[in-house]
N, C-alpha and C. Protein backbone atom coordinates (compact mmCIF):
# COMPACT_ATOMS: atom_id res chain seq x y z
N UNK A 1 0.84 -1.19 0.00
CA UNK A 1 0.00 0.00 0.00
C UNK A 1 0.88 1.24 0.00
N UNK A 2 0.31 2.21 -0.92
CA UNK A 2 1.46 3.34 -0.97
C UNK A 2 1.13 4.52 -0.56
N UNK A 3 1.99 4.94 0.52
CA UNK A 3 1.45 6.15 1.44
C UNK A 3 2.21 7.38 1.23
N UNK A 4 1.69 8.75 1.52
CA UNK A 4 2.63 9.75 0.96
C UNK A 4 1.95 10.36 2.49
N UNK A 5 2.74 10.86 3.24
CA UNK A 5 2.48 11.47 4.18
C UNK A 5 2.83 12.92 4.55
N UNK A 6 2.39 13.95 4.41
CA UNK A 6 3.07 15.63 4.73
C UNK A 6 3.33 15.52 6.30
N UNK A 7 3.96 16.57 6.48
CA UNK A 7 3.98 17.39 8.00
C UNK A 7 4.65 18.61 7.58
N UNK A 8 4.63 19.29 8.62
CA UNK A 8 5.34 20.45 8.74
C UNK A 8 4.81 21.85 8.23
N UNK A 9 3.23 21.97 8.21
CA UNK A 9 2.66 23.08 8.13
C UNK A 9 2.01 23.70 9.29
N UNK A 10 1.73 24.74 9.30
CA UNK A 10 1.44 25.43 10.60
C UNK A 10 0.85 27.14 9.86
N UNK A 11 1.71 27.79 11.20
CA UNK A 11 0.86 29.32 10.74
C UNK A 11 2.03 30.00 10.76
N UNK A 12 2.75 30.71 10.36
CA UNK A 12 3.98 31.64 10.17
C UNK A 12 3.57 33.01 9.87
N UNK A 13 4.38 33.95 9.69
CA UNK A 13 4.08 35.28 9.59
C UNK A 13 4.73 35.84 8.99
N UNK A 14 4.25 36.81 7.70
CA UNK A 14 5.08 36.93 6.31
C UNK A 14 6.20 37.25 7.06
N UNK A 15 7.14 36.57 5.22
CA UNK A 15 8.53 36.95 5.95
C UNK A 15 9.11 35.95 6.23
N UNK A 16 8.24 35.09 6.94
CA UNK A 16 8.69 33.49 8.06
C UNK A 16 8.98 32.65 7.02
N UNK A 17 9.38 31.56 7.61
CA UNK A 17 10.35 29.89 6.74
C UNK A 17 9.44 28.82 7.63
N UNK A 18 8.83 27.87 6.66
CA UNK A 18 8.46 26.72 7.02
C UNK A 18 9.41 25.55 5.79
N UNK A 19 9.22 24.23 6.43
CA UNK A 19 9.76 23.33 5.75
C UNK A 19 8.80 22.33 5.68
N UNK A 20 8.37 21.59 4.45
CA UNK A 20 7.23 20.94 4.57
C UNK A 20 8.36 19.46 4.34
N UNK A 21 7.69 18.43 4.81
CA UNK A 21 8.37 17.35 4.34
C UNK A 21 7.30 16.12 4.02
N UNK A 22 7.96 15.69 3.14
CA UNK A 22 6.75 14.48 2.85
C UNK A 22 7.29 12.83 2.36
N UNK A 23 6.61 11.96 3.54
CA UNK A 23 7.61 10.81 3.45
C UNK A 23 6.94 9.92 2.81
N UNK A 24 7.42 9.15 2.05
CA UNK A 24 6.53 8.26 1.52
C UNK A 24 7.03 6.74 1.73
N UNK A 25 5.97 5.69 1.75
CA UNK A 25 6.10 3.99 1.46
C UNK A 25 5.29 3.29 0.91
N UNK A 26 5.67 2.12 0.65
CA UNK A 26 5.26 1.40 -0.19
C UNK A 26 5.80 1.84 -2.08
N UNK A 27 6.70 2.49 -2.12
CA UNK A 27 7.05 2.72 -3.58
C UNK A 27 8.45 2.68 -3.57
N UNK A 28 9.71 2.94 -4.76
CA UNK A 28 10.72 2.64 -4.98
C UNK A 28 10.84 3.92 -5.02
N UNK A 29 11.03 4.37 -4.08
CA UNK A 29 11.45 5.74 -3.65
C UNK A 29 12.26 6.57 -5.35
N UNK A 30 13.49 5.98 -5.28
CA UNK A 30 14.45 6.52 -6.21
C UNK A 30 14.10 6.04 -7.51
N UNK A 31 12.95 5.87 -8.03
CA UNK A 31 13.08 6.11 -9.49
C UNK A 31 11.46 6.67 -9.57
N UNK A 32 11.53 7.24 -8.61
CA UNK A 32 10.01 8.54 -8.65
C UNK A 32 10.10 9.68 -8.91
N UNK A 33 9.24 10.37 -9.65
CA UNK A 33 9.51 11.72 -9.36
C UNK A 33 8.21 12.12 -8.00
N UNK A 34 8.86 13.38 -7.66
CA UNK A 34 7.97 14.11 -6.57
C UNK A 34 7.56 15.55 -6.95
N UNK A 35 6.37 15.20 -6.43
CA UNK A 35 5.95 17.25 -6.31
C UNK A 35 5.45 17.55 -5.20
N UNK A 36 4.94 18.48 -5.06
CA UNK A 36 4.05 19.76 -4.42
C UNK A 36 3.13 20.56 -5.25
N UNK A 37 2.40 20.21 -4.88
CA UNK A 37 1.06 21.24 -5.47
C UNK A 37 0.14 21.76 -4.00
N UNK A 38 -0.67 22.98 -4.83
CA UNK A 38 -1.33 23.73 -3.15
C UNK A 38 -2.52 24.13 -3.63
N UNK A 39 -3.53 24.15 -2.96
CA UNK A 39 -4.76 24.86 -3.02
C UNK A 39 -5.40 25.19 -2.04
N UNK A 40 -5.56 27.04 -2.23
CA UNK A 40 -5.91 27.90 -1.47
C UNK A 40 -7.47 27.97 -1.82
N UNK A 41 -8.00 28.08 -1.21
CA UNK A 41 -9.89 28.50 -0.42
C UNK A 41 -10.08 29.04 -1.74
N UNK A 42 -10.83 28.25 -2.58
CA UNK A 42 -11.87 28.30 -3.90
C UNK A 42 -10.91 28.50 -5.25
N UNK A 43 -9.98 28.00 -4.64
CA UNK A 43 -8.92 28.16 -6.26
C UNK A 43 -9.33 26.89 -6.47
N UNK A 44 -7.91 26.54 -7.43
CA UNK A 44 -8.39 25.12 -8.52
C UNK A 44 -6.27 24.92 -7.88
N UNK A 45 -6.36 23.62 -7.59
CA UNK A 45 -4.75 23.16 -6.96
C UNK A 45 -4.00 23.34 -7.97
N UNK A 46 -2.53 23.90 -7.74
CA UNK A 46 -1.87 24.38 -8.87
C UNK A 46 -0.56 24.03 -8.65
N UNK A 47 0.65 23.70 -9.25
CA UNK A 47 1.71 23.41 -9.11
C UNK A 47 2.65 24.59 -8.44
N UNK A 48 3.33 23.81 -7.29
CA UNK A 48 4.41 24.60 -6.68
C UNK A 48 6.50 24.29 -6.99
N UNK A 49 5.92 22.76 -7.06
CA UNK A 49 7.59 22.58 -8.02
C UNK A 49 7.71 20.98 -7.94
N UNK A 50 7.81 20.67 -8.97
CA UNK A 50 8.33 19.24 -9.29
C UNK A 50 9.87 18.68 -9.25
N UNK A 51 10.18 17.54 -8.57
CA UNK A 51 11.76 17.07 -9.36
C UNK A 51 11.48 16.28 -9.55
N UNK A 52 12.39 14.88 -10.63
CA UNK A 52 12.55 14.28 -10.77
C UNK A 52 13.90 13.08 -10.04
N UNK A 53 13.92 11.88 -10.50
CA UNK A 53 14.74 10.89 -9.45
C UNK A 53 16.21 11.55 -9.82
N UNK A 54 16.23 11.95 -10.73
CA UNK A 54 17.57 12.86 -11.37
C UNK A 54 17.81 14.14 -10.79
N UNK A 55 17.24 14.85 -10.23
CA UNK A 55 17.10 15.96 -9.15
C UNK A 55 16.90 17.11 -10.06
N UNK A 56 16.17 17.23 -11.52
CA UNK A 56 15.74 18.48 -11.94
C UNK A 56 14.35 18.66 -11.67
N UNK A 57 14.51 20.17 -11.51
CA UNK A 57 13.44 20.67 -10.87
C UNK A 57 12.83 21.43 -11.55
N UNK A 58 11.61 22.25 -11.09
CA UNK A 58 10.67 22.83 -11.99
C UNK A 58 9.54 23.52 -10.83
N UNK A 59 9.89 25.05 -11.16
CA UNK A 59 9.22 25.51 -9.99
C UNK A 59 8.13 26.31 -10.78
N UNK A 60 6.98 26.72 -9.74
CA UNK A 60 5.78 28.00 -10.34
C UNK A 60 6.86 29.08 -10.45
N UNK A 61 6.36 30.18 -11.41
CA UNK A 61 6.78 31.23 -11.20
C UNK A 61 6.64 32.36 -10.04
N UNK A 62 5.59 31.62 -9.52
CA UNK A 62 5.50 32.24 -8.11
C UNK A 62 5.93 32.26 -6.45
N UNK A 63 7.23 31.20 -7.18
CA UNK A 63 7.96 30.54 -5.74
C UNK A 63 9.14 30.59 -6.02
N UNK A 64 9.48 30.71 -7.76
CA UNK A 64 10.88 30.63 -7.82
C UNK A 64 11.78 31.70 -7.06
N UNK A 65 12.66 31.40 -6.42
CA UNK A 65 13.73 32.05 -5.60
C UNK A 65 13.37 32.18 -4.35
N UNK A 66 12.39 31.91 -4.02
CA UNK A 66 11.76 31.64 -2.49
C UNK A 66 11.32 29.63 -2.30
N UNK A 67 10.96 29.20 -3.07
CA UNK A 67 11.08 27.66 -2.34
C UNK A 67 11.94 26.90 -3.10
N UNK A 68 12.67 25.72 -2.31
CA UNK A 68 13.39 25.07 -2.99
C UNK A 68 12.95 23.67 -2.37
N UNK A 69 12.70 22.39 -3.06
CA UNK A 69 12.22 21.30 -3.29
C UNK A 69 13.15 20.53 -3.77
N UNK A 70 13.60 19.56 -2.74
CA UNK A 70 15.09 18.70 -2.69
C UNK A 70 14.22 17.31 -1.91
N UNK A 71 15.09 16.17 -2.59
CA UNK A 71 15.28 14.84 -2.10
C UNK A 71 16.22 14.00 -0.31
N UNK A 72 15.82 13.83 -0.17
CA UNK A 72 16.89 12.61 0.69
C UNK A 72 15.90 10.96 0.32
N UNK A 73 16.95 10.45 -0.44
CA UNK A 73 16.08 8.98 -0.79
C UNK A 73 16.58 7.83 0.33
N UNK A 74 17.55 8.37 1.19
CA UNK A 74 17.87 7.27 2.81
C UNK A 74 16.77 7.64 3.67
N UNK A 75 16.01 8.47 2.94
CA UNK A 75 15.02 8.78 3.78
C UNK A 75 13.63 8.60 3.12
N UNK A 76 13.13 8.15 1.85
CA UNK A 76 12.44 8.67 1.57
C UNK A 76 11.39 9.58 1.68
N UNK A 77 12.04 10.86 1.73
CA UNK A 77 11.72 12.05 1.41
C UNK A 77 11.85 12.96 0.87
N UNK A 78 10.75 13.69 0.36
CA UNK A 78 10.54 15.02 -0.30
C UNK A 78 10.85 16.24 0.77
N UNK A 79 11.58 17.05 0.52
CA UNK A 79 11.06 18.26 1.20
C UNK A 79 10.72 19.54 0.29
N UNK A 80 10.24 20.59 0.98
CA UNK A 80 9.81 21.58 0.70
C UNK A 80 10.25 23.09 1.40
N UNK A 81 11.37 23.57 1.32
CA UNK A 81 11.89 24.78 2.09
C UNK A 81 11.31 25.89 1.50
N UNK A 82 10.53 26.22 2.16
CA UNK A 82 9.71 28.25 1.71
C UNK A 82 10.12 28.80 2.58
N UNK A 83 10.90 29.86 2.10
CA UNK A 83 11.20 31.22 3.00
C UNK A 83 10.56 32.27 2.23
N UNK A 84 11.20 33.41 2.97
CA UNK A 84 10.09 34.75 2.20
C UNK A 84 8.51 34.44 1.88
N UNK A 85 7.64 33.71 3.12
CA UNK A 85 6.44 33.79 2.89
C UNK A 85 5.72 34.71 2.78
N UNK A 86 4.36 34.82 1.78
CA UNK A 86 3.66 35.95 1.88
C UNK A 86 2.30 35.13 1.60
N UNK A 87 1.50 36.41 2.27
CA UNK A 87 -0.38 36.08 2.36
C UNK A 87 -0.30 35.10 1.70
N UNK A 88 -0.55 34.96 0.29
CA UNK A 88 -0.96 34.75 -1.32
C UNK A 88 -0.43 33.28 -0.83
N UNK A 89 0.84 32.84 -0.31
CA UNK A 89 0.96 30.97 -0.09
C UNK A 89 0.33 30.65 0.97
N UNK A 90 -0.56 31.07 1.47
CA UNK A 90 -1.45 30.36 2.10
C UNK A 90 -2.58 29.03 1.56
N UNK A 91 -2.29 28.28 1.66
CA UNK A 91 -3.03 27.06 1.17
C UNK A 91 -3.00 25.87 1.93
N UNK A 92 -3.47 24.38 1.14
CA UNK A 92 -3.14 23.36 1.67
C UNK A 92 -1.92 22.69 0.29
N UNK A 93 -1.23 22.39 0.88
CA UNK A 93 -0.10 21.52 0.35
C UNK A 93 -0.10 20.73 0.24
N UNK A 94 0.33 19.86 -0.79
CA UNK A 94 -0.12 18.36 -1.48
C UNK A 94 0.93 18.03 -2.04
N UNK A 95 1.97 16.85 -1.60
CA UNK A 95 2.52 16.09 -2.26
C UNK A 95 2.67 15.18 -3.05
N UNK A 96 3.27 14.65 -4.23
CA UNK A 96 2.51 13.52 -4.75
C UNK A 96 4.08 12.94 -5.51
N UNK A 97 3.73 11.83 -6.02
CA UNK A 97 4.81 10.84 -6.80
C UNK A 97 4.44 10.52 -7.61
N UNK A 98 5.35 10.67 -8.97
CA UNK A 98 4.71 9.57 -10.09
C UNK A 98 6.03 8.62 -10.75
N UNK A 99 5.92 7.51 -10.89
CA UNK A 99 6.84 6.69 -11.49
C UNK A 99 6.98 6.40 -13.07
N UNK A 100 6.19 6.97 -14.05
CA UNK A 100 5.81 7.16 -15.75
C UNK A 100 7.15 8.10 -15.76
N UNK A 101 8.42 7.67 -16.04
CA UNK A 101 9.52 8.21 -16.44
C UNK A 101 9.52 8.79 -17.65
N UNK A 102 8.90 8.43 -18.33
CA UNK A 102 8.97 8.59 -19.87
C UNK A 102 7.97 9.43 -20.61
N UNK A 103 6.83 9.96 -19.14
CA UNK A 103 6.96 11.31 -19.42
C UNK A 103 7.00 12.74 -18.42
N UNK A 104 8.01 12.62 -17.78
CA UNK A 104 8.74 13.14 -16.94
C UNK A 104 8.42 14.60 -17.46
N UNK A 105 8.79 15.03 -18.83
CA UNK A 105 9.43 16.18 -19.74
C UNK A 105 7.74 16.73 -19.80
N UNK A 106 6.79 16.51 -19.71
CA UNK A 106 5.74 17.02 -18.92
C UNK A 106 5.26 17.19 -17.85
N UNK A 107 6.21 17.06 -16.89
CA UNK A 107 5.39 17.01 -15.42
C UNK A 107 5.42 18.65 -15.09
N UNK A 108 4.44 18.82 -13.86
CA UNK A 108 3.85 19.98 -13.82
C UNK A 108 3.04 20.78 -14.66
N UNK A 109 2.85 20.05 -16.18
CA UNK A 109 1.93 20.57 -17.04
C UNK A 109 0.25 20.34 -16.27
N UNK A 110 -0.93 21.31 -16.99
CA UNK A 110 -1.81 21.07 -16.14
C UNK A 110 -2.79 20.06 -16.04
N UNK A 111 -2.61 19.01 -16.96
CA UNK A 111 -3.45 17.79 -17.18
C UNK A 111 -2.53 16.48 -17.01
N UNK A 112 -1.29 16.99 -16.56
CA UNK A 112 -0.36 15.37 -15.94
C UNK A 112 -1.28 14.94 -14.94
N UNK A 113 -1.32 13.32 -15.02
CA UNK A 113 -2.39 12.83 -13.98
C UNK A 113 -1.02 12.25 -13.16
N UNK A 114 -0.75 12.25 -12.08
CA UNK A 114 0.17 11.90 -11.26
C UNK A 114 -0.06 10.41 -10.48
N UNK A 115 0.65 9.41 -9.87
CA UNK A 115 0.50 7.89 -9.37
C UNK A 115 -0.47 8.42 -8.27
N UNK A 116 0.32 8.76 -7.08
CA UNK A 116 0.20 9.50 -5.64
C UNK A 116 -0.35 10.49 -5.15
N UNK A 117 -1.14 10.20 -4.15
CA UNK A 117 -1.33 12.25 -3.73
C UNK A 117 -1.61 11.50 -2.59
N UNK A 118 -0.50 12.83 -1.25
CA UNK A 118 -0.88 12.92 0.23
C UNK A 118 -2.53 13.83 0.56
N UNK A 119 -2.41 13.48 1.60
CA UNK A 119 -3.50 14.11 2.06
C UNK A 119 -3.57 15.35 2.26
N UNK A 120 -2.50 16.49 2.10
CA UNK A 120 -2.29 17.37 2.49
C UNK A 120 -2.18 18.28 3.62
N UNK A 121 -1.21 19.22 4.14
CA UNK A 121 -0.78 19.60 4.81
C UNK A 121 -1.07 21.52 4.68
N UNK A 122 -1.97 21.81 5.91
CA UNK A 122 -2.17 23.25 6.06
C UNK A 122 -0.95 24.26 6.34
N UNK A 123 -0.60 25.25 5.71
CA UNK A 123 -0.06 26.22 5.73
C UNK A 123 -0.61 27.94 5.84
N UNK A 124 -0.64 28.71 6.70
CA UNK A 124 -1.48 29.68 6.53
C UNK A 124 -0.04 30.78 7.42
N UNK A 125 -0.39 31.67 6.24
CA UNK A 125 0.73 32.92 6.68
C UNK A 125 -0.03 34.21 6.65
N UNK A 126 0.27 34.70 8.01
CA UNK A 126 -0.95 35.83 8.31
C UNK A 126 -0.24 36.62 9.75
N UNK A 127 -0.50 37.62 9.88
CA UNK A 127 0.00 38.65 11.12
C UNK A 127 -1.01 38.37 11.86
């Protein structure tokens, strides 16, 4: 059975650094790719940054230079480092895995159907 589990959301205050991490089992960790995707109160869930088992990445334009989305596979885990939070990333956070290597060179497009999805993990940044 294959589980993708988040932690590490909470409430921060622009400005603030959270680290989301997301562990997963039941899959072959290292020849997955991983993401993050988020959806905030009446949006539609949208990509925050993908890598692959090769460690390229692929961020929104709305995170690039503020989150970075890295591996440890002795661990299987994803993480998720956001600093420079603001209002606007307030959402729930969703991790997911997919093992379709071959078409990798689309992931994060908006109709990739992905293997995995966690249950997601709340994040809310507010004074």
């Amino acid at each position: 059975q294959v589980q993708l589990v988040e932690s590490g959301g909470g409430l921060v205050q622009p400005g603030g650094s959270l680290r989301l991490s997301c562990v997963a089992s039941g899959i072959i960790f290292n020849v997955y790719a991983m993401g993050w995707y988020r959806q905030a109160p009446g949006k539609q869930r949208e990509l925050v940054a993908t890598i692959t088992s090769g460690s390229i990445t692929n961020y929104a334009d709305s995170v690039k230079g503020r989150f970075t989305i890295s591996l440890d596979n002795a661990k299987n885990t994803v993480y998720l480092q956001m600093n420079g939070l603001k209002p606007e990333d307030t959402a729930v956070y969703y991790c997911n895995a997919d093992g379709n290597g071959s078409r990798w060179h689309l992931l994060g497009s908006p109709s990739y159907k992905y293997d995995y999805w966690g249950q997601g993990t709340q994040v809310t940044v507010s004074s």
